[in-house]
Protein backbone atom coordinates (compact mmCIF):
# COMPACT_ATOMS: atom_id res chain seq x y z
CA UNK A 1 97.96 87.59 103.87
CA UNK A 2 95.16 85.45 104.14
CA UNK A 3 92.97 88.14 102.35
CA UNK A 4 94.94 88.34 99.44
CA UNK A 5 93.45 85.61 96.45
CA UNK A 6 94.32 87.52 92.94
CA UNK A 7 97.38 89.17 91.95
CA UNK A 8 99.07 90.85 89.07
CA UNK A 9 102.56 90.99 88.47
CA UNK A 10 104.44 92.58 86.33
CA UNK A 11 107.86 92.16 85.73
CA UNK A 12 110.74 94.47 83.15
CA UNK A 13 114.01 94.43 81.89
CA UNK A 14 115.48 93.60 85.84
CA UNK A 15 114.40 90.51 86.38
CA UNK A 16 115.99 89.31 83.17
CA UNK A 17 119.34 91.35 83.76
CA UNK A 18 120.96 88.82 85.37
CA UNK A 19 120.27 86.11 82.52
CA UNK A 20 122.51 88.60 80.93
CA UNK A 21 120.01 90.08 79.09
CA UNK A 22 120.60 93.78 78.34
CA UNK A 23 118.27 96.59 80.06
CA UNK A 24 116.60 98.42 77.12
CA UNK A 25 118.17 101.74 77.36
CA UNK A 26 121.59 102.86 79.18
CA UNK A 27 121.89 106.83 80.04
CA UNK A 28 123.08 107.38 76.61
CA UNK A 29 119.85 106.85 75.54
CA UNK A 30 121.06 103.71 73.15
CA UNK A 31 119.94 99.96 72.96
CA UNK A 32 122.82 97.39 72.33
CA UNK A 33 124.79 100.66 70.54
CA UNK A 34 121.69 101.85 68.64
CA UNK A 35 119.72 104.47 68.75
CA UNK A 36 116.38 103.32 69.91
CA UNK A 37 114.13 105.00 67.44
CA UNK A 38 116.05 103.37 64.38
CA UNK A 39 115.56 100.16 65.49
CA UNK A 40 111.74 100.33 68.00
CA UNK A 41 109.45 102.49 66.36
CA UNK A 42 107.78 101.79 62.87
CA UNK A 43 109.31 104.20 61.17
CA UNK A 44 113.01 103.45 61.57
CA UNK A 45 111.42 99.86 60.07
CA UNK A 46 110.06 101.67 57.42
CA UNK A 47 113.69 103.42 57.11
CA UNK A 48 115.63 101.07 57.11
CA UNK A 49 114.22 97.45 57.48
CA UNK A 50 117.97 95.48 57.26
CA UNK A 51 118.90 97.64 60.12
CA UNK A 52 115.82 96.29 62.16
CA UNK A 53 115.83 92.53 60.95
CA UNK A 54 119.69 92.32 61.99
CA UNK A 55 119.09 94.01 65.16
CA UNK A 56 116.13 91.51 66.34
CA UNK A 57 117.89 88.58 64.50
CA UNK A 58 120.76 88.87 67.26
CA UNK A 59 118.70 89.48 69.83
CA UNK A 60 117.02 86.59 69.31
CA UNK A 61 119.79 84.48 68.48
CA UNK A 62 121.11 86.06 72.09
CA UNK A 63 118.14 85.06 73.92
CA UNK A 64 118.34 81.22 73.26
CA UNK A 65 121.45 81.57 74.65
CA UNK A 66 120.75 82.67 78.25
CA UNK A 67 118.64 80.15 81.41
CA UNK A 68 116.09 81.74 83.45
CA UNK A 69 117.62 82.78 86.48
CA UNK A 70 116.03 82.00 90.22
CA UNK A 71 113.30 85.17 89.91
CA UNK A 72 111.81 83.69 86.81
CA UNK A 73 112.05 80.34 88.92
CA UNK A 74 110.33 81.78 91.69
CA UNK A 75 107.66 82.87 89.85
CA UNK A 76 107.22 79.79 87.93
CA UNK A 77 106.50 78.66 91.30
CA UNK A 78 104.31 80.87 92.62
CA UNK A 79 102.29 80.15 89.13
CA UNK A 80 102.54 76.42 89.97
CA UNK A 81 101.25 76.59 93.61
CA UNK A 82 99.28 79.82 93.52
CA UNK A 83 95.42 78.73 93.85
CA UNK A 84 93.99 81.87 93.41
CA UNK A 85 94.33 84.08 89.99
CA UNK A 86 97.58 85.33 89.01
CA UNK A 87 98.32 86.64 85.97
CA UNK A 88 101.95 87.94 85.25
CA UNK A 89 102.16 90.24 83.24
CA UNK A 90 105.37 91.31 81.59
CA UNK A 91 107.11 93.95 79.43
CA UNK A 92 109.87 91.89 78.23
CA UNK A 93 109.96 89.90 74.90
CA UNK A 94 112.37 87.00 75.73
CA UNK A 95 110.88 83.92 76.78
CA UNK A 96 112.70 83.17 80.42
CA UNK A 97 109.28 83.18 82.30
CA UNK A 98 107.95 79.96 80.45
CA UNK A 99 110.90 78.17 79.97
CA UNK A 100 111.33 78.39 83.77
CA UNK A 101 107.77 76.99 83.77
CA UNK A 102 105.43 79.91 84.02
CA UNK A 103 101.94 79.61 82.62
CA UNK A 104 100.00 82.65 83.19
CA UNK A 105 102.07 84.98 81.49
CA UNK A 106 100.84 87.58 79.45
CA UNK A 107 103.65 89.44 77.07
CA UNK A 108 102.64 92.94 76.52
CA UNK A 109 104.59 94.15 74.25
CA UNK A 110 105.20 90.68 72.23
CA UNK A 111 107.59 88.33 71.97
CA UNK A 112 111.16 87.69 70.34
CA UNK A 113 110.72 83.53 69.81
CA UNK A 114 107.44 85.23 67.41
CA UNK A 115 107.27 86.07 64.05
CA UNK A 116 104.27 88.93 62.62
CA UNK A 117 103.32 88.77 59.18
CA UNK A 118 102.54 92.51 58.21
CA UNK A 119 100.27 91.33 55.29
CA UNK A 120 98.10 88.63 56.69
CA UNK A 121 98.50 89.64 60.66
CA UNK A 122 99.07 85.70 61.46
CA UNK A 123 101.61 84.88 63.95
CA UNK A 124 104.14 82.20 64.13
CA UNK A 125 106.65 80.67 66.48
CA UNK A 126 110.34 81.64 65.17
CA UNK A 127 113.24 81.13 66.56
CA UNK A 128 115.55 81.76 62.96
CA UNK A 129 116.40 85.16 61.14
CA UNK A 130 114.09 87.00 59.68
CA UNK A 131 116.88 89.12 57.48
CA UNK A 132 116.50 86.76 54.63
CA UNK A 133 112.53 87.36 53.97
CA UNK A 134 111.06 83.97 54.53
CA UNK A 135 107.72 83.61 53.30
CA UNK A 136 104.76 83.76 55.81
CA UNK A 137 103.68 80.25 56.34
CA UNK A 138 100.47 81.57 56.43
CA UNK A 139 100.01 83.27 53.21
CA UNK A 140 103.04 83.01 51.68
CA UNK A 141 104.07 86.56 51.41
CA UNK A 142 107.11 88.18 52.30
CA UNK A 143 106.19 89.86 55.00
CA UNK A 144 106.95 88.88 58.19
CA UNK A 145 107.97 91.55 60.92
CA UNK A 146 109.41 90.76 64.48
CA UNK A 147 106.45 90.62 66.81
CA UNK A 148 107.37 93.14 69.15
CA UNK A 149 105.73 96.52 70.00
CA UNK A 150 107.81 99.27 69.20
CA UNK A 151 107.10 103.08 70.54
CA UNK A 152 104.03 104.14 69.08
CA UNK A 153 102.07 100.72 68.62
CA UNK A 154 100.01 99.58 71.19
CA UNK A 155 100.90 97.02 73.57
CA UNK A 156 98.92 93.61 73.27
CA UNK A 157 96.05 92.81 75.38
CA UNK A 158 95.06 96.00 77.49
CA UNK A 159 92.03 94.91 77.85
CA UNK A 160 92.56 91.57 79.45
CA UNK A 161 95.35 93.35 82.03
CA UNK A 162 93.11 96.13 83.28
CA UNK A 163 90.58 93.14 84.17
CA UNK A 164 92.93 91.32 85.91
CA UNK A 165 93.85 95.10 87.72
CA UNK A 166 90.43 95.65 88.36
CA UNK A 167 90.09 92.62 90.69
CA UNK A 168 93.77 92.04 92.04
CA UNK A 169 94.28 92.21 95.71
CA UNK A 170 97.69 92.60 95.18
CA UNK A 171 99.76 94.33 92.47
CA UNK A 172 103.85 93.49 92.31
CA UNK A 173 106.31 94.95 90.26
CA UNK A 174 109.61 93.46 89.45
CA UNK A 175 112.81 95.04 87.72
CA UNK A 176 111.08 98.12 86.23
CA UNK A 177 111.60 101.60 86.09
CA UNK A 178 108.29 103.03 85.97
CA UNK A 179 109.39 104.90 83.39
CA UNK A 180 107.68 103.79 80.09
CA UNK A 181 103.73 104.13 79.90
CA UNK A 182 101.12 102.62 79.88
CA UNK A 183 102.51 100.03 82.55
CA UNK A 184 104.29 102.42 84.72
CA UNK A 185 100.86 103.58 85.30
CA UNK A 186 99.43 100.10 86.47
CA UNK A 187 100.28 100.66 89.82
CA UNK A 188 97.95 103.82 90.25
CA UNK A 189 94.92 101.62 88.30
CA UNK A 190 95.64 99.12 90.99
CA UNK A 191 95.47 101.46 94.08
CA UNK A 192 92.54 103.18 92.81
CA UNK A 193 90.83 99.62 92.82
CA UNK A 194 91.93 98.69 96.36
CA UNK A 195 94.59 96.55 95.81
CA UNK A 196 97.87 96.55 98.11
CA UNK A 197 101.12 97.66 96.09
CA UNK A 198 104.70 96.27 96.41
CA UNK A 199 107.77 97.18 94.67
CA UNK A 200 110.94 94.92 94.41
CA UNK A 201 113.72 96.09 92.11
CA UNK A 202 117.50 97.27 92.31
CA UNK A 203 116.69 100.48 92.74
CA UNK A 204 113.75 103.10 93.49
CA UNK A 205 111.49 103.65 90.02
CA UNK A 206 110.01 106.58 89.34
CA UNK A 207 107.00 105.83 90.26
CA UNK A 208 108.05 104.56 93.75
CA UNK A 209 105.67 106.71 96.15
CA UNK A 210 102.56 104.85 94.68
CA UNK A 211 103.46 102.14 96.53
CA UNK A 212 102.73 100.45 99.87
CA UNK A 213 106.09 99.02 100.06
CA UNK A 214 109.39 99.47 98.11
CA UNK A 215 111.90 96.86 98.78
CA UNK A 216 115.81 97.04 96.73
CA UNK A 217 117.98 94.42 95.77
CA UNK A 218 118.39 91.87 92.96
CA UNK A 219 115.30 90.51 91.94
CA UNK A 220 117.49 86.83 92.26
CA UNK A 221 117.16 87.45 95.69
CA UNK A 222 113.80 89.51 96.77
CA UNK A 223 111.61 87.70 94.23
CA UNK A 224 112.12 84.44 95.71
CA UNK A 225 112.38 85.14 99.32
CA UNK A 226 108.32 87.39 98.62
CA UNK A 227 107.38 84.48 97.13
CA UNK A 228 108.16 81.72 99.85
CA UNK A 229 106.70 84.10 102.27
CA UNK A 230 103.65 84.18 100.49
CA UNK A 231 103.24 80.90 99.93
CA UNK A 232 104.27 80.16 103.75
CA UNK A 233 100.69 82.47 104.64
């Protein structure tokens, strides 16, 4: 793969599964026993805002709690070694890829460890609750928000992404469904600008026939196995 110099990845709720993170929805159509439109879109905040600062407040608690497993590792090493641009992008808002030693990450739809302050739009590194409405360290008010994208809000740097699209030679996605836009749609922006596809997750995703190749299994296992054969040329 001696032609292949930039890449985008992007990675979903399978790759941090076995951290023993939960996937965001079951077939129920609930997250962590909640319906998912109390607790990610702006109006079950506007509803009920406890509701939505416990919910996040446990998830983040939950997420300092778990170790990258040896797919986020993987990648941290293909960041590390990779001379060529890579940018991964992903759709999940715990913090695994860096603390396994990823740089290039991009987090499009935010980031749990992250506090938003609705008032001033400043952001700040938090890793306590947010139930208790601290002041913004910014501004002082009291109005700080988890700083994740919830259904209807648009996910964080599109622009910078379908750049990266635009000149990958490769596009690889890891532990997602293909189910929620606009990322399950990445993989048609990259085909339509010549780059080679490849899929790597537990099971087919909807969107599995716009890709070269599909390959199943954990991502603990394919991830690092692509990426040493990579590497290897």
């Amino acid at each position: 793969m001696t032609d292949i110099r930039n890449i985008v990845v992007l990675t979903g709720a399978g790759i941090s599964a076995e951290s023993g993170i939960d996937t965001f929805r079951d077939a129920g159509g609930l997250w962590e026993q909640h319906r998912v439109e109390d607790v990610a879109t702006p109006e079950g905040f506007a509803r009920d805002p406890d509701l939505v600062q416990r919910f996040y407040d446990a998830r983040r608690e939950a997420v300092q709690k778990v170790k990258p497993n040896a797919a986020h590792e993987a990648l941290a090493r293909l960041d590390a070694e990779w001379e060529g641009d890579l940018l991964i992008v992903t759709q999940n808002v715990d913090d695994l890829h860096e603390r396994a030693g990823a740089k290039r990450v991009l987090h499009m739809h935010g980031e749990l460890l992250s506090a938003l302050c609705s008032a001033c739009e400043a952001r700040h590194s938090w890793s306590d609750t947010l139930f208790d409405q601290p002041a913004c360290p910014g501004c002082g008010e009291q109005a700080l928000r988890p700083d994740v994208v919830w259904f209807g809000e648009m996910p964080y740097e599109m622009e910078r992404i379908y750049t990266a699209l635009r000149r990958a030679d490769l596009f690889v996605s890891i532990g997602t469904s293909g189910a929620v836009y606009p990322a399950a749609g990445f993989v048609r922006d990259a085909r339509e600008y010549g780059a080679r596809t490849l899929e790597l997750n537990l099971e087919r995703g909807e969107g599995s026939y716009w890709f070269d190749e599909s390959r199943q299994g954990l991502a603990s296992h394919l991830v690092p196995d692509w990426v040493a054969n990579l590497l290897a040329g």
